[in-house]
Protein backbone atom coordinates (compact mmCIF):
# COMPACT_ATOMS: atom_id res chain seq x y z
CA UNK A 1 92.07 86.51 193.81
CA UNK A 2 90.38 89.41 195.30
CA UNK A 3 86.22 89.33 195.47
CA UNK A 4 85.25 91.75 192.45
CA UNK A 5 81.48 91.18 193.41
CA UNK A 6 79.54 94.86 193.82
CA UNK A 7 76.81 96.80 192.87
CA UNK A 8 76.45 98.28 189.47
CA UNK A 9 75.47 102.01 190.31
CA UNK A 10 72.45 103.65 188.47
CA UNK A 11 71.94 100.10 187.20
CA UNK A 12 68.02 100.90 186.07
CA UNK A 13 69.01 104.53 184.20
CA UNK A 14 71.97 102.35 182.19
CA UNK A 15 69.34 100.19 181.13
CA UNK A 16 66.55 102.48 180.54
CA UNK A 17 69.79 104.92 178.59
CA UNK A 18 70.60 101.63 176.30
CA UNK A 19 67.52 100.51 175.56
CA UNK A 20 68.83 96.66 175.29
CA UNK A 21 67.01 94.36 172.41
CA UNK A 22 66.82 91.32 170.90
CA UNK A 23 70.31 90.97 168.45
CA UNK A 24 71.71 93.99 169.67
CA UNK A 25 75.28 93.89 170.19
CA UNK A 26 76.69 95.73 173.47
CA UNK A 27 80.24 96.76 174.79
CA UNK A 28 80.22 97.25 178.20
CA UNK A 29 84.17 99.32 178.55
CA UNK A 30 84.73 98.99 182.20
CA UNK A 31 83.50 94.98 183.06
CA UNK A 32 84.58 95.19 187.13
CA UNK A 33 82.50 93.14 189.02
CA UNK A 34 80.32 92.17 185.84
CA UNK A 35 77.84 94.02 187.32
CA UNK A 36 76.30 96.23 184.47
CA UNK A 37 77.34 93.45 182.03
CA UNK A 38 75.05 90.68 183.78
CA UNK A 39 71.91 93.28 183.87
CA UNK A 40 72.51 93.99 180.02
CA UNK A 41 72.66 90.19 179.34
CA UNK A 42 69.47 89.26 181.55
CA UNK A 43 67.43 92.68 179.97
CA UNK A 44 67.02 90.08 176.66
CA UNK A 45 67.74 86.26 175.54
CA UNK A 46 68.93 87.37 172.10
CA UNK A 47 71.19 90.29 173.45
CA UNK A 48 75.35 89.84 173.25
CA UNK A 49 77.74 91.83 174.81
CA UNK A 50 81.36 92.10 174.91
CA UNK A 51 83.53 93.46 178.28
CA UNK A 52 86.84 95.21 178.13
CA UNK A 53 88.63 95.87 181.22
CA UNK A 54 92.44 96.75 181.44
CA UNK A 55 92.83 94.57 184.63
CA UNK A 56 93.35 91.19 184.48
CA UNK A 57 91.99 89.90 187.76
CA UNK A 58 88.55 91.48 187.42
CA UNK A 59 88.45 89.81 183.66
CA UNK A 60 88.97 86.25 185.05
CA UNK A 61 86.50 86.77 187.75
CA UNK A 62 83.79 88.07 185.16
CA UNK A 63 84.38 85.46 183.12
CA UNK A 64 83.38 83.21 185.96
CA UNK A 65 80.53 85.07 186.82
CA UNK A 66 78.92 86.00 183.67
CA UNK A 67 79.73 82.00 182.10
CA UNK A 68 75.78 81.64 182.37
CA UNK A 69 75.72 83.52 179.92
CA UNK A 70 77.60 81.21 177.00
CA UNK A 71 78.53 82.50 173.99
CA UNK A 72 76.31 85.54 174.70
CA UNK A 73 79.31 87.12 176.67
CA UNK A 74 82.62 87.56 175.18
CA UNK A 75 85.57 89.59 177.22
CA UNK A 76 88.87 91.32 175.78
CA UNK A 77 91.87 92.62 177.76
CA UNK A 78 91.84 96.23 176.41
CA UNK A 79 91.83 99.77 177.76
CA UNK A 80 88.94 101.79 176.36
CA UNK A 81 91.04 104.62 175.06
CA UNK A 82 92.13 101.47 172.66
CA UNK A 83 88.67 101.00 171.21
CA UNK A 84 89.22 101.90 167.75
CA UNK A 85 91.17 98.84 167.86
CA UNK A 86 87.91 96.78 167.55
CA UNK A 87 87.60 99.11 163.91
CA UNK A 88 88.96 95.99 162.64
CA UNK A 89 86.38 93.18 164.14
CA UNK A 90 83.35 92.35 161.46
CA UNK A 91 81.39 91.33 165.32
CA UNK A 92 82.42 94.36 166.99
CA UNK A 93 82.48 96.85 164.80
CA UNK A 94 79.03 98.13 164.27
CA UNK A 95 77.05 97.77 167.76
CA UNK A 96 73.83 99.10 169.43
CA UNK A 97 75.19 100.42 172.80
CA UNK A 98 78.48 101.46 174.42
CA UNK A 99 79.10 101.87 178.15
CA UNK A 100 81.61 103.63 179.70
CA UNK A 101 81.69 103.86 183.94
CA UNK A 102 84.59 105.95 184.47
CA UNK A 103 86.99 105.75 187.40
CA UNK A 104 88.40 103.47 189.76
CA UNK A 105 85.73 100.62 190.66
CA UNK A 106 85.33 99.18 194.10
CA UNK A 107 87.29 96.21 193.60
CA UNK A 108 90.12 98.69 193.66
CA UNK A 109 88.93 100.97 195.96
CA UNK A 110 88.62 97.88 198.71
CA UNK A 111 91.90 96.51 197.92
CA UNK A 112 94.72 97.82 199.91
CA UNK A 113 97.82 96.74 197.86
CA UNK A 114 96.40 98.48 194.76
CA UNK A 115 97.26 102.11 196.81
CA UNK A 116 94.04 103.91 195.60
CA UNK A 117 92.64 104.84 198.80
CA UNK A 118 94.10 106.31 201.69
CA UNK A 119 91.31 103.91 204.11
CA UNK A 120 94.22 101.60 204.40
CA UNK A 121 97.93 101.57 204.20
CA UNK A 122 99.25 100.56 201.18
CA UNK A 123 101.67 100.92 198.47
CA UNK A 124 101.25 104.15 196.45
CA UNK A 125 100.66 102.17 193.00
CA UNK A 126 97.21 103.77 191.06
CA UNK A 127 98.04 101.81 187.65
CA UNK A 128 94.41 100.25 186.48
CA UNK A 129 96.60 98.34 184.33
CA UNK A 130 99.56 96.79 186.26
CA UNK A 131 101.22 96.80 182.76
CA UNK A 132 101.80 100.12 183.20
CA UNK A 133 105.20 101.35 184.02
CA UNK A 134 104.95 104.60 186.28
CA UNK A 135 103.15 104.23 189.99
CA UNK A 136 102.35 106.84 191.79
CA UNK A 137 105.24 106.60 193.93
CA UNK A 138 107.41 107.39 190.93
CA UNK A 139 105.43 110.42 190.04
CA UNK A 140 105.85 111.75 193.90
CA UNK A 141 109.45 111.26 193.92
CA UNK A 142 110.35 112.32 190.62
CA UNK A 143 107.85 114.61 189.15
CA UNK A 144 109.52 118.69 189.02
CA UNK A 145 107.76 121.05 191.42
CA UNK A 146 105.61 122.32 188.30
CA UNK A 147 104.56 118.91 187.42
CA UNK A 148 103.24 118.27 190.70
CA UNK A 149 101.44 121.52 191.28
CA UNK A 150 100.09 121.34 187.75
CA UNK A 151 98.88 117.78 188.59
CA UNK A 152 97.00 118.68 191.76
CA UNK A 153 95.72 121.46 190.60
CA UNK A 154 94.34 120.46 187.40
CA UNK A 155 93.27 116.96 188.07
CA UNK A 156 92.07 117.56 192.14
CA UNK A 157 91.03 121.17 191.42
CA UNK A 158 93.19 121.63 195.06
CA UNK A 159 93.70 125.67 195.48
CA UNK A 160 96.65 124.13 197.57
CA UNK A 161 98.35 122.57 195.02
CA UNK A 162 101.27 124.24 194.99
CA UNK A 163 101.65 124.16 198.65
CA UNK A 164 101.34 120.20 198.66
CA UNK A 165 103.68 120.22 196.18
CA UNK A 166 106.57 122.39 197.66
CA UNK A 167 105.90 119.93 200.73
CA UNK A 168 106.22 116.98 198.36
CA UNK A 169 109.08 117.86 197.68
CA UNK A 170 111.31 118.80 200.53
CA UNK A 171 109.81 115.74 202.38
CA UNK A 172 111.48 113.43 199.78
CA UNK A 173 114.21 114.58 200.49
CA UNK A 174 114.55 113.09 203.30
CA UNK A 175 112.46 109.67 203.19
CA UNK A 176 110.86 108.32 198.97
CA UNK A 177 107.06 108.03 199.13
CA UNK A 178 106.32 104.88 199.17
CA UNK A 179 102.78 104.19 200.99
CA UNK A 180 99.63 105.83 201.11
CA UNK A 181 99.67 106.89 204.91
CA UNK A 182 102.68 109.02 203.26
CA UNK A 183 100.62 111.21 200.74
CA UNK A 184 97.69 110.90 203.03
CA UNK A 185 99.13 112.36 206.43
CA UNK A 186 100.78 115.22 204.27
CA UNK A 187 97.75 116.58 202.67
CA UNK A 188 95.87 116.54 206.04
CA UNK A 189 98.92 118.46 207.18
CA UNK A 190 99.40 120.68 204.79
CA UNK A 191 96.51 121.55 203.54
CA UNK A 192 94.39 123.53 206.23
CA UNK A 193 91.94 125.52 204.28
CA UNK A 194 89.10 125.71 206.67
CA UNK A 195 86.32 126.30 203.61
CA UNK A 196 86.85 123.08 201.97
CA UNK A 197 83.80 121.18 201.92
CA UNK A 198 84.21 118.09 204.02
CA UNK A 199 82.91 115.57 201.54
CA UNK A 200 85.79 116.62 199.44
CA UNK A 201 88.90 116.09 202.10
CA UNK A 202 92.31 116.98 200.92
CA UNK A 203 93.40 113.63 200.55
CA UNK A 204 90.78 112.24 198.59
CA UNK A 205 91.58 115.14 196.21
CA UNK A 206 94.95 114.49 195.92
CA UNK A 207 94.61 110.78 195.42
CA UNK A 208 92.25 111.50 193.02
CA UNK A 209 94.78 113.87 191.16
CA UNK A 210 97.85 111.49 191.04
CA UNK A 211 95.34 108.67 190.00
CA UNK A 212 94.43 110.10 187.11
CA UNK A 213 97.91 111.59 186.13
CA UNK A 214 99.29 107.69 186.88
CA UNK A 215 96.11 106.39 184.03
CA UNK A 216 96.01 109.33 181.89
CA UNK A 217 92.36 108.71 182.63
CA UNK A 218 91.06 112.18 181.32
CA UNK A 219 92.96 111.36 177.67
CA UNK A 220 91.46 107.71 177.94
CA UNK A 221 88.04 109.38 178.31
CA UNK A 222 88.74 111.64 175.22
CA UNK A 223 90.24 108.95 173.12
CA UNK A 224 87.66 106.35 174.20
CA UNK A 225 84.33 108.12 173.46
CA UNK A 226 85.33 109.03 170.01
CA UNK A 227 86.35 105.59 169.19
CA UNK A 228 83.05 104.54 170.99
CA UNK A 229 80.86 106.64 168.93
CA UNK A 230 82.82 105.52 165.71
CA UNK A 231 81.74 101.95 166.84
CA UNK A 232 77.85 102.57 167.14
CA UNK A 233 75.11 101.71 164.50
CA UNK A 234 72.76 104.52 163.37
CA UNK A 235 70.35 104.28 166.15
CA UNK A 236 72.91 103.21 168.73
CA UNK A 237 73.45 104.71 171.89
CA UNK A 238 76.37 105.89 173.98
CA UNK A 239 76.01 105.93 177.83
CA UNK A 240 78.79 107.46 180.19
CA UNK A 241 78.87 107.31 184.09
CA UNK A 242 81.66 110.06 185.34
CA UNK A 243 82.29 110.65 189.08
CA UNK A 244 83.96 114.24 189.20
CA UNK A 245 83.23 117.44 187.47
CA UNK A 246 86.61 117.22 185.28
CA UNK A 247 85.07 114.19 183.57
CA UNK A 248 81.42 115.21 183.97
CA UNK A 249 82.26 118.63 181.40
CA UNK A 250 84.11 116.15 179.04
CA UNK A 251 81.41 113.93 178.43
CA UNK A 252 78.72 117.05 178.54
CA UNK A 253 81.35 118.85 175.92
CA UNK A 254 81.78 115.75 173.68
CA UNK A 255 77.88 115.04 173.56
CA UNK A 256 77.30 118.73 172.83
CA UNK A 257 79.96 119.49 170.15
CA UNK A 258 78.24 116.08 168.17
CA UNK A 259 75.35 117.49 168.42
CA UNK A 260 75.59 120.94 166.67
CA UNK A 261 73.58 121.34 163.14
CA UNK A 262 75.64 124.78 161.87
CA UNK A 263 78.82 125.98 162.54
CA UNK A 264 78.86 128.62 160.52
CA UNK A 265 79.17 132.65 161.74
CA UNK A 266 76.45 133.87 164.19
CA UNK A 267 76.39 137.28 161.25
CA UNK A 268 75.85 134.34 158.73
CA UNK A 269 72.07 135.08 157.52
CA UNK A 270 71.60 131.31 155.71
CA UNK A 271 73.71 128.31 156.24
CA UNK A 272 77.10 127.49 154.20
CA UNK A 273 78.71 124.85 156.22
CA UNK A 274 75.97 121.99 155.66
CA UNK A 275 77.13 120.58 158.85
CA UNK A 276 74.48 118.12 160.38
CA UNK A 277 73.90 117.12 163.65
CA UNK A 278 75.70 113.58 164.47
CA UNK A 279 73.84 112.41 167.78
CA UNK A 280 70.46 113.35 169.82
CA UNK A 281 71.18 114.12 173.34
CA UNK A 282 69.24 111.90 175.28
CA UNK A 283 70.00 113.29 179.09
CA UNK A 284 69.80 117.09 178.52
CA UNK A 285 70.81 117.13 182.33
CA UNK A 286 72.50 114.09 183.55
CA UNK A 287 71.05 111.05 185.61
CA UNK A 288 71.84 110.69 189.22
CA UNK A 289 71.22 107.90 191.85
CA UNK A 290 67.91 108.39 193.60
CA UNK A 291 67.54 107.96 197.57
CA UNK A 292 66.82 103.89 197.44
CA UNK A 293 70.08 103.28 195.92
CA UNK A 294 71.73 106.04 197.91
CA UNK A 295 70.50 103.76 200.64
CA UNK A 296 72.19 101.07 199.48
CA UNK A 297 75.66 102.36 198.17
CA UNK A 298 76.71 105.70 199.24
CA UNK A 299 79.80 105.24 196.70
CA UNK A 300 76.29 105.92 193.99
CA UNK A 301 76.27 109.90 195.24
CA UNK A 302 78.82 111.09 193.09
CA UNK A 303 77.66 109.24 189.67
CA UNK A 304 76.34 110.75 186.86
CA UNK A 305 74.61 109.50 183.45
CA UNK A 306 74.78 111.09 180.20
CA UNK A 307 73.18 109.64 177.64
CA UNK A 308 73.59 110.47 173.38
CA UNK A 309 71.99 108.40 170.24
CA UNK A 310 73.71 108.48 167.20
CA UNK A 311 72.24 110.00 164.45
């Protein structure tokens, strides 16, 4: 089994965000490496907390890692855009804090046969969840021209999506997709635009594009925090870590529409609606790693923390 030890990023904002306490009850979505889980645990002796992950090799190694904890820790195989299945637990139900980290964790990113980076050769597989039935190979080598363009250029924001896609296509023509050097050495090839920002390589953006079209990771997101936010107490908080802009605006959209107190007309001179606000924005901009922990884990540089209370 694969080592699913790493370090939890913006591990000090989570905690300051949640606010852990004695008897509070905690769902960490996304238990990886345990990581966030084992700092909730340790912030109090009367705090429980239960992990979901959708992978069933980083749940057995949590398991291990946070057994310290006893009965404090409790672990589910579920995929966060499932939470409103836990409408149904009396222990689960009605808790003080909900995290969500977003994205693929290191675990996966460091393990080749998994296909989510391009660092290595590998088979092109994505799924999170190796119940799932479509790979990313499958999506390369049967997804329409439109589907592919649309997928690149909605989920990697690639202005060369269409031109990676009409190369997609004639190129499996003559030989499937099957590895990651595949996708890799085409996007290097294909895509030549000489503004692009180098932090942001073509083939990082495409791998990031058929990752989330293989996880449905931006519907997860959707369907998870308003299942999450169903979950919380009065008082409880919601805290979401995103890693690109398309999630970023979801979580910044989904905090703000909660957050409205009238809906009514701007031309409306007194209020009709009687809406009330449902949560207090706690991040008004969001929380990014500062230069120690930069130091330590450049994968931090792209995280961000929003942060919303329930009212």
């Amino acid at each position: 089994m694969p080592d699913f030890h790493h370090i939890p990023v913006l591990a000090d904002q989570v905690i300051q965000g949640l606010q852990p306490h004695e008897g509070g009850k905690y769902i960490d979505c996304t238990l990886g490496g345990g990581g966030h889980s084992s700092m909730i645990l340790s912030s109090d002796e009367g705090v429980r907390l239960l992990g979901l992950d959708c992978d069933d090799n980083a749940l057995r190694a949590a398991a291990e890692r946070l057994s310290k904890f006893g009965d404090r820790f409790q672990s589910k195989r579920l995929n966060f855009r499932d939470l409103d299945k836990l409408q149904d637990n009396s222990e689960w139900n009605q808790v003080d804090g909900v995290l969500m980290d977003i994205g693929v964790s290191s675990h996966h990113l460091d393990e080749a046969s998994r296909g989510f980076t391009y660092r290595e050769n590998g088979p092109l597989d994505m799924r999170m969840d190796r119940r799932l039935k479509v790979t990313a190979s499958m999506i390369l080598n049967k997804e329409s021209l439109e589907g592919l363009t649309k997928i690149f250029r909605d989920y990697g924001e690639m202005k060369e999506a269409y031109r990676l896609a009409k190369a997609i296509v004639a190129d499996r023509e003559k030989q499937l997709f099957t590895h990651t050097e595949q996708l890799a050495g085409l996007a290097d090839r294909v895509c030549v635009n000489r503004n692009r920002r180098k932090r942001n390589p073509a083939p990082t953006l495409a791998f990031q594009a058929l990752r989330i079209a293989v996880n449905d990771e931006l519907g997860a997101l959707e369907s998870g925090m308003k299942a999450a936010f169903d979950l919380l107490k009065p008082g409880g908080r919601l805290a979401v870590i995103s890693f690109h802009s398309l999630e970023d605006r979801m979580v910044k959209e989904f905090f703000k529409e909660k957050a409205i107190s009238c809906d009514c007309p701007p031309d409306m001179p007194v209020c009709v609606c009687g809406r009330k606000p449902q949560v207090k924005i706690i991040t008004r901009k969001p929380l990014t790693a500062e230069s120690n922990e930069l130091a330590e884990n450049t994968r931090a540089a792209c995280a961000k923390l929003r942060v919303a209370e329930k009212i």
